[in-house]
C-alpha atoms as a PDB file:
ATOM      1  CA  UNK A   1      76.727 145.556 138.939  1.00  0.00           C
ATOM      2  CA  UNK A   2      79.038 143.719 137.318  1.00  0.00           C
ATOM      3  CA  UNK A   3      79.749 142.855 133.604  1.00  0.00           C
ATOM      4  CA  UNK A   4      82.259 139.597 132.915  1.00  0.00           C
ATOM      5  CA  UNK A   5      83.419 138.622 129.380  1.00  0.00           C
ATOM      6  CA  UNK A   6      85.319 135.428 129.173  1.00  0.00           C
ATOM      7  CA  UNK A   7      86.678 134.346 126.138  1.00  0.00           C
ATOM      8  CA  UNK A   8      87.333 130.148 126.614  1.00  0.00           C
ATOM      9  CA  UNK A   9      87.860 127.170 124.052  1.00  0.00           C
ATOM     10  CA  UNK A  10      84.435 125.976 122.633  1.00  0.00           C
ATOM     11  CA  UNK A  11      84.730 122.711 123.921  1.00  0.00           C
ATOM     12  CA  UNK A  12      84.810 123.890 127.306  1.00  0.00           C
ATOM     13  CA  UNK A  13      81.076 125.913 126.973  1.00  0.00           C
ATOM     14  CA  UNK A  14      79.285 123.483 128.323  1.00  0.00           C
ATOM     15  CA  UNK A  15      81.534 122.264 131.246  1.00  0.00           C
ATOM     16  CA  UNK A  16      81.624 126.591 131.875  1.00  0.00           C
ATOM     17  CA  UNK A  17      77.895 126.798 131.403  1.00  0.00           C
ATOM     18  CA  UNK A  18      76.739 123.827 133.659  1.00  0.00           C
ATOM     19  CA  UNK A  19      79.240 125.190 136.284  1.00  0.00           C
ATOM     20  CA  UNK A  20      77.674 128.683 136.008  1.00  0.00           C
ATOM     21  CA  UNK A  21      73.865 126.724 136.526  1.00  0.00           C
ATOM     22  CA  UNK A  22      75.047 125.200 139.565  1.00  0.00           C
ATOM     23  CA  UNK A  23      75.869 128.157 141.417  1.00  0.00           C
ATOM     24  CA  UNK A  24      72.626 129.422 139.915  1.00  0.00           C
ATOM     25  CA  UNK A  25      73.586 131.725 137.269  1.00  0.00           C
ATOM     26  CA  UNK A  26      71.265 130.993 133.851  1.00  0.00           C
ATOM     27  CA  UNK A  27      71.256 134.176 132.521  1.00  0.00           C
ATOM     28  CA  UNK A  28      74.167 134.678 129.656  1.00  0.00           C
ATOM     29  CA  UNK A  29      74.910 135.705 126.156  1.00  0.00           C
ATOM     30  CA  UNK A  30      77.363 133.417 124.046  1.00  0.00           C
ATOM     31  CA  UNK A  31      78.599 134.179 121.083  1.00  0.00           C
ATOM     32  CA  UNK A  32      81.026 132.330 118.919  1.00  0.00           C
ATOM     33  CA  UNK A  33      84.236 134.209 118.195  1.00  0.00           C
ATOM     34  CA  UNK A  34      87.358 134.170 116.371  1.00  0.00           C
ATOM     35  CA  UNK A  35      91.054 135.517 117.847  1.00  0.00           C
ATOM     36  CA  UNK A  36      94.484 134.801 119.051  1.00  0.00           C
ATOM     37  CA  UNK A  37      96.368 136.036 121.896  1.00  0.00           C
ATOM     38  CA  UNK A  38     100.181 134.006 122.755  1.00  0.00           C
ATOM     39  CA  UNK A  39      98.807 130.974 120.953  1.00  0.00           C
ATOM     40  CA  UNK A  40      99.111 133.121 117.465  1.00  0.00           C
ATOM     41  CA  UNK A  41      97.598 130.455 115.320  1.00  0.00           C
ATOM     42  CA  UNK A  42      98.895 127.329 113.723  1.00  0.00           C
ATOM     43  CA  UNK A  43     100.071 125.939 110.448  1.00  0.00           C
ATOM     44  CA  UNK A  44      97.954 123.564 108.357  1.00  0.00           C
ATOM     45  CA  UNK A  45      98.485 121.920 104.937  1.00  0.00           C
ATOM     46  CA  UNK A  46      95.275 121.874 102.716  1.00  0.00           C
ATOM     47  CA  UNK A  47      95.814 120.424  99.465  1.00  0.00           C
ATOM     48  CA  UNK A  48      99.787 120.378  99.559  1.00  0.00           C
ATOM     49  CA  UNK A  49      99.445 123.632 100.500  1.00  0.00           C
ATOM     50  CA  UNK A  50     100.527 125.398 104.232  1.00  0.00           C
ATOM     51  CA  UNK A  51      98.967 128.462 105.388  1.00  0.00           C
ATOM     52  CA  UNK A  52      98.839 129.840 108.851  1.00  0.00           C
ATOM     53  CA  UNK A  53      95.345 129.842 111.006  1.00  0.00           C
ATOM     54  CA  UNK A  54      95.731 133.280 113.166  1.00  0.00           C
ATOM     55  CA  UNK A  55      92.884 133.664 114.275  1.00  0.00           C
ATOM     56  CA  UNK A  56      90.780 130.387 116.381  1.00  0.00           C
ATOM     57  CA  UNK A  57      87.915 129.493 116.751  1.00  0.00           C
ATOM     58  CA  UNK A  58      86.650 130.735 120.945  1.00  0.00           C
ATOM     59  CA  UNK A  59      83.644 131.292 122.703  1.00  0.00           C
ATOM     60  CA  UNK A  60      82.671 134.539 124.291  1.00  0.00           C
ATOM     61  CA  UNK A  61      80.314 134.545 127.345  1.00  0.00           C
ATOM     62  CA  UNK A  62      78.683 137.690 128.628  1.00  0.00           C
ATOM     63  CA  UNK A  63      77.228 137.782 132.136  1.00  0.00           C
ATOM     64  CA  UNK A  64      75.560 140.723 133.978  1.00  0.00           C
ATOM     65  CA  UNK A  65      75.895 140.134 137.912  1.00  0.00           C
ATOM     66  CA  UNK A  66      75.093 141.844 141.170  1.00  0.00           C
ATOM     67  CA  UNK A  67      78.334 143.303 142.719  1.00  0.00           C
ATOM     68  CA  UNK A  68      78.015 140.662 145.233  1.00  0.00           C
ATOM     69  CA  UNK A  69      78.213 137.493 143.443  1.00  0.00           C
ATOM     70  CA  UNK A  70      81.102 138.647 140.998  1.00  0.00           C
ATOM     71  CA  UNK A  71      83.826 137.248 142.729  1.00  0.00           C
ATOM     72  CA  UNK A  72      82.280 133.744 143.540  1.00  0.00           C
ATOM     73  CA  UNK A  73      81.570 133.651 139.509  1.00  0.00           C
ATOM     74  CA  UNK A  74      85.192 134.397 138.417  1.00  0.00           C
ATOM     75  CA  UNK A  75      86.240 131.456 140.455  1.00  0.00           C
ATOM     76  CA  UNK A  76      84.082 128.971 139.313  1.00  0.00           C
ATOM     77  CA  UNK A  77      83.942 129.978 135.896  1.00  0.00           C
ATOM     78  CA  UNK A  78      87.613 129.983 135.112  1.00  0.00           C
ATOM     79  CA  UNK A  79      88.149 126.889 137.536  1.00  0.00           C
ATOM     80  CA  UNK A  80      85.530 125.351 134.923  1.00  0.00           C
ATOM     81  CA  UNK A  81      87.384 127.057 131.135  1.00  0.00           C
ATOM     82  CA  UNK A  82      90.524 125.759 132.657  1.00  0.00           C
ATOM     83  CA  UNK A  83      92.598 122.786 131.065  1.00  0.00           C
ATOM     84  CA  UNK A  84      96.247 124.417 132.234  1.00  0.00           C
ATOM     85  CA  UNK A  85      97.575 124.880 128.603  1.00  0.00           C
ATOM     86  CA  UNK A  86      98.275 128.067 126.370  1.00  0.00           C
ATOM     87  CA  UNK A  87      94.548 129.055 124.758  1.00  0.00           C
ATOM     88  CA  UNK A  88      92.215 128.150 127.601  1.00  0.00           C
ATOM     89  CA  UNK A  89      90.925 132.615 127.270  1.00  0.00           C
ATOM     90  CA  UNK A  90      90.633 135.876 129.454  1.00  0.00           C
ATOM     91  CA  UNK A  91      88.177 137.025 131.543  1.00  0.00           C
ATOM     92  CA  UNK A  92      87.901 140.892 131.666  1.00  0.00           C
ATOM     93  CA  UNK A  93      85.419 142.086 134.975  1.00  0.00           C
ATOM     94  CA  UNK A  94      83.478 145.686 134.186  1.00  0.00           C
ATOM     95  CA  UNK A  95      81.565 147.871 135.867  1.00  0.00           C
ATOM     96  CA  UNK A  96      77.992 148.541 134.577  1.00  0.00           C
ATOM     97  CA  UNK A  97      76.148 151.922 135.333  1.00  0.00           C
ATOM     98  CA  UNK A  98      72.672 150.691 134.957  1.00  0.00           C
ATOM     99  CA  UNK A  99      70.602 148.078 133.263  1.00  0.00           C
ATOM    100  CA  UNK A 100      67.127 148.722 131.840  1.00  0.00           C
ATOM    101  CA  UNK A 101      64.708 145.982 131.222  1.00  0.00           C
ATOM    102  CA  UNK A 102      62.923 147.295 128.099  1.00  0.00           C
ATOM    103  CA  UNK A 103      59.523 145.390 128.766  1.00  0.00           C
ATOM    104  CA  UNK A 104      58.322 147.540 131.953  1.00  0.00           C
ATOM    105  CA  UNK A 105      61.265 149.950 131.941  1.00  0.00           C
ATOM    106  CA  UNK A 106      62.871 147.969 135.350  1.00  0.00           C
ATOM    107  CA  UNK A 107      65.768 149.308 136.105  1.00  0.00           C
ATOM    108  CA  UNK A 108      68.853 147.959 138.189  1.00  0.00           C
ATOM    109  CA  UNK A 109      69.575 144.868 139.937  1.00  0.00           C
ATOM    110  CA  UNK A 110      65.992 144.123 139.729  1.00  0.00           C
ATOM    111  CA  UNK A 111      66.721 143.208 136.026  1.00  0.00           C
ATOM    112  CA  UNK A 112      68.734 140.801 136.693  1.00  0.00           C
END
């Protein structure tokens, strides 16, 4: 099994997450996030004064997938986050051990 974290702009979540639906993944965790990587933030003025914003507003989504269907996922899911400009997020791929379903103690892909 696979675990994939993608960090993406918010206004792309639900171009990402109806992408994800039509290739028949619904199960995912989203949570909203703050961070910078390259971008590093941006000046703004409030009230005459400037002040940097570091860290922006993202999305992160967490997926748990069979081994098999990993790869198919990571291309439609950053085809989808993808505008082509400095921001758009990461997607980091790791391996999970095992997954326990806590209602009836399933355990595996079954879980999924």
């Amino acid at each position: 099994m696979k675990k994939i974290e993608a960090v993406i702009q918010p206004f792309k979540l639900d171009e990402v997450k109806e992408a994800l639906k039509s290739i028949g993944i619904d199960g995912m965790t989203i949570s909203d996030v703050r961070g910078h990587g390259r971008q590093k933030g941006h000046k703004e003025v409030y009230r005459g004064q400037e002040y940097n914003v570091d860290l922006l507003p993202k999305v992160k989504l967490e997926l748990v997938l069979p081994d098999a269907r990993y790869e198919e996922v990571l291309k439609v899911l950053s085809a989808a986050a993808r505008t082509g400009k400095i921001g758009d997020g990461k997607i980091f791929v790791i391996d999970v051990i095992e997954a326990v379903r806590i209602r009836n103690d399933d355990r595996g892909e079954s879980v999924l």
